[in-house]
C-alpha atoms as a PDB file:
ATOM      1  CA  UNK A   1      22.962   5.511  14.532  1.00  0.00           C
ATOM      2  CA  UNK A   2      19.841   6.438  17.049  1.00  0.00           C
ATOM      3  CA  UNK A   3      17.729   3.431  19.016  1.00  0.00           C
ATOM      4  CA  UNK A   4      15.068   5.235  16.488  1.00  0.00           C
ATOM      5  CA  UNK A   5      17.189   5.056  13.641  1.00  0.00           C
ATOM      6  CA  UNK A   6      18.110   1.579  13.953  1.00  0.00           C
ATOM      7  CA  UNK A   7      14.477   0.652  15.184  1.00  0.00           C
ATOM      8  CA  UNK A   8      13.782   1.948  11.287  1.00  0.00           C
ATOM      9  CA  UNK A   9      16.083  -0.043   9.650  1.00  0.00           C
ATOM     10  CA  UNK A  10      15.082  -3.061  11.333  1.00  0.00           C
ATOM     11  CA  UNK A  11      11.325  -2.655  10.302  1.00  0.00           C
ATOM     12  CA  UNK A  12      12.685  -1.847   6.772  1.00  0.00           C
ATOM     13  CA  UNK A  13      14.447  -4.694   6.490  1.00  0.00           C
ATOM     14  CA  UNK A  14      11.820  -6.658   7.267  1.00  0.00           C
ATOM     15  CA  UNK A  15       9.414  -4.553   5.018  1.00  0.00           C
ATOM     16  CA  UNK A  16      11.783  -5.584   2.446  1.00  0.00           C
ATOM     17  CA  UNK A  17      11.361  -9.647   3.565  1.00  0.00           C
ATOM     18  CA  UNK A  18       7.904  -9.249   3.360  1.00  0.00           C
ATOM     19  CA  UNK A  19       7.606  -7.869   0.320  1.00  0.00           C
ATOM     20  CA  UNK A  20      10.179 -10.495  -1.166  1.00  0.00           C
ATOM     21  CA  UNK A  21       7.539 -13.363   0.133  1.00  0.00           C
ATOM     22  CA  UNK A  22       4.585 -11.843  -1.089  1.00  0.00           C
ATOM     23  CA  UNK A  23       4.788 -14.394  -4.748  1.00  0.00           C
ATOM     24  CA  UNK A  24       5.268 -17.441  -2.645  1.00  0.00           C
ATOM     25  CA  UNK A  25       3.964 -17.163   0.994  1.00  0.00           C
ATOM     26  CA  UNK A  26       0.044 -18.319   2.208  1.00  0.00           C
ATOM     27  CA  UNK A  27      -1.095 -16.570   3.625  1.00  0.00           C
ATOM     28  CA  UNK A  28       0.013 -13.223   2.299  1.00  0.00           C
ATOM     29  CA  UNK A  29       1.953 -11.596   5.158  1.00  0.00           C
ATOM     30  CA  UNK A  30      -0.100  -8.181   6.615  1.00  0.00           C
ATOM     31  CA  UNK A  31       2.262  -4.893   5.434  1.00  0.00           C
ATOM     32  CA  UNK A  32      -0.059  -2.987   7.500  1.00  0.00           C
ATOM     33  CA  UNK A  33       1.764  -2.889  11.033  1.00  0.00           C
ATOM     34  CA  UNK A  34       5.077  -2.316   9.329  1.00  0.00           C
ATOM     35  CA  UNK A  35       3.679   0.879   7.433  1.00  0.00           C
ATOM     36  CA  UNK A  36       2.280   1.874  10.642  1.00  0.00           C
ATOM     37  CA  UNK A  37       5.384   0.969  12.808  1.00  0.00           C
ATOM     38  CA  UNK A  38       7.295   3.031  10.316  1.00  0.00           C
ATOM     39  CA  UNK A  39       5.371   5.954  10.780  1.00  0.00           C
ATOM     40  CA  UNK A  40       5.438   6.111  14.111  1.00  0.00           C
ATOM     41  CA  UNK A  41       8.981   5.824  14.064  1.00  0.00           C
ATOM     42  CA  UNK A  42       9.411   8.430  11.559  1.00  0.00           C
ATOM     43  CA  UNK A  43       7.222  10.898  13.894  1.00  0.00           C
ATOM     44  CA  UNK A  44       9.777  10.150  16.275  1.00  0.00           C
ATOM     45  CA  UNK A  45      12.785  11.431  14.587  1.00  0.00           C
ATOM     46  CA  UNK A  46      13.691  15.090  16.006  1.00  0.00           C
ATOM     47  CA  UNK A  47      13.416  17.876  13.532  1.00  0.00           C
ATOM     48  CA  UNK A  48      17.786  17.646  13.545  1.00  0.00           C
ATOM     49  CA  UNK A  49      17.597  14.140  11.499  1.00  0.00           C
ATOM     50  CA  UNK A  50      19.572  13.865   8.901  1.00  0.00           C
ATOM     51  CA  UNK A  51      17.190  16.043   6.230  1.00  0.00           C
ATOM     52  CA  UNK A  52      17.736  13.119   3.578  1.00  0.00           C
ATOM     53  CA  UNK A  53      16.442  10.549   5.512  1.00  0.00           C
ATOM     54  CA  UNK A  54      13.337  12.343   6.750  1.00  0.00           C
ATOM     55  CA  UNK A  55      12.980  13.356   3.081  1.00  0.00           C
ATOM     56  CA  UNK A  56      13.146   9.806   1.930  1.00  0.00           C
ATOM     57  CA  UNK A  57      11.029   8.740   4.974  1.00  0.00           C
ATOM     58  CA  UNK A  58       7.870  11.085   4.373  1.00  0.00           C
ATOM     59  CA  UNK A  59       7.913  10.235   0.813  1.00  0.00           C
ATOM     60  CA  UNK A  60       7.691   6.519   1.493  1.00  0.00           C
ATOM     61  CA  UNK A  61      10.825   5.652  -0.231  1.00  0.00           C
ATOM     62  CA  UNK A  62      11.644   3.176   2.006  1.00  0.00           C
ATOM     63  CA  UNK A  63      14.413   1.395  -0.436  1.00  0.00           C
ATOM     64  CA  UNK A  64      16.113   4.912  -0.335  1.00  0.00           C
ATOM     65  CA  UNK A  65      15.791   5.068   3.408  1.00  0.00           C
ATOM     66  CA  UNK A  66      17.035   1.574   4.292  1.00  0.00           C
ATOM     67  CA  UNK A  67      20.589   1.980   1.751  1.00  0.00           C
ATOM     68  CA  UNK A  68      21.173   5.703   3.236  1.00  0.00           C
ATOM     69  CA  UNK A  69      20.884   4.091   7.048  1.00  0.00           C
ATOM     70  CA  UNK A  70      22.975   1.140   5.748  1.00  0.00           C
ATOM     71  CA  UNK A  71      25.653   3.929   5.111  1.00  0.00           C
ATOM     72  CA  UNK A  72      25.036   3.356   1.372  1.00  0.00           C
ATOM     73  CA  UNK A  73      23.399   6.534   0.233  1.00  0.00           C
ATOM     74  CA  UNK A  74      25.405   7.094  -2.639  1.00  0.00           C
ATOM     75  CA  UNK A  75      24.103   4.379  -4.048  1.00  0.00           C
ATOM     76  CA  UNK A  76      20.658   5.907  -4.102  1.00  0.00           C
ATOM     77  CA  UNK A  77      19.828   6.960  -7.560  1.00  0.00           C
ATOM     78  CA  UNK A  78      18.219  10.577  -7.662  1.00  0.00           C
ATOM     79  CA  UNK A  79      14.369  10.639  -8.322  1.00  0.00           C
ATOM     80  CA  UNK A  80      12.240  13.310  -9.477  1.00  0.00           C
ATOM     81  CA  UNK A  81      12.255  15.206  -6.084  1.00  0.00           C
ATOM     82  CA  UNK A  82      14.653  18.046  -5.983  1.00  0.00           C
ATOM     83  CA  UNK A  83      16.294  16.014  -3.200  1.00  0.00           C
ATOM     84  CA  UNK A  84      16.131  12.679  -4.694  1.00  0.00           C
END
């Protein structure tokens, strides 16, 4: 895995904690600067990135993103995209 790569999963992991606290936490935690981290990262994958990720990465599916850089994209159930 990249320093990018694993910069990505870091911030979706905790995009995922965030998200999980959202019911309970006060104040609400800001998604904003993760979204925004994310992109950034994702404009600094090379064009020779796996094609999946980038797919799942421009489309926002960030669930998809995080279990294919866990090394668990066959658990990634295929969406309406031709390539999810």
């Amino acid at each position: 895995m990249t320093e990018t790569e694993n910069a990505i999963l870091t911030s979706l992991i905790e995009l995922e904690q965030a998200v999980q606290s959202l019911r309970t936490a006060t104040p609400k935690p800001d998604l904003q600067p993760i979204f925004a981290r994310l992109d950034h990262l994702t404009e600094k994958l090379p064009p020779t990135a796996d094609p999946s990720l980038l797919h799942y990465l421009h489309k926002k599916s960030y669930e998809k993103a995080r279990i294919f850089l866990e090394g668990r994209d066959a658990e990634n159930a295929r969406g309406g995209c031709q390539r999810d």
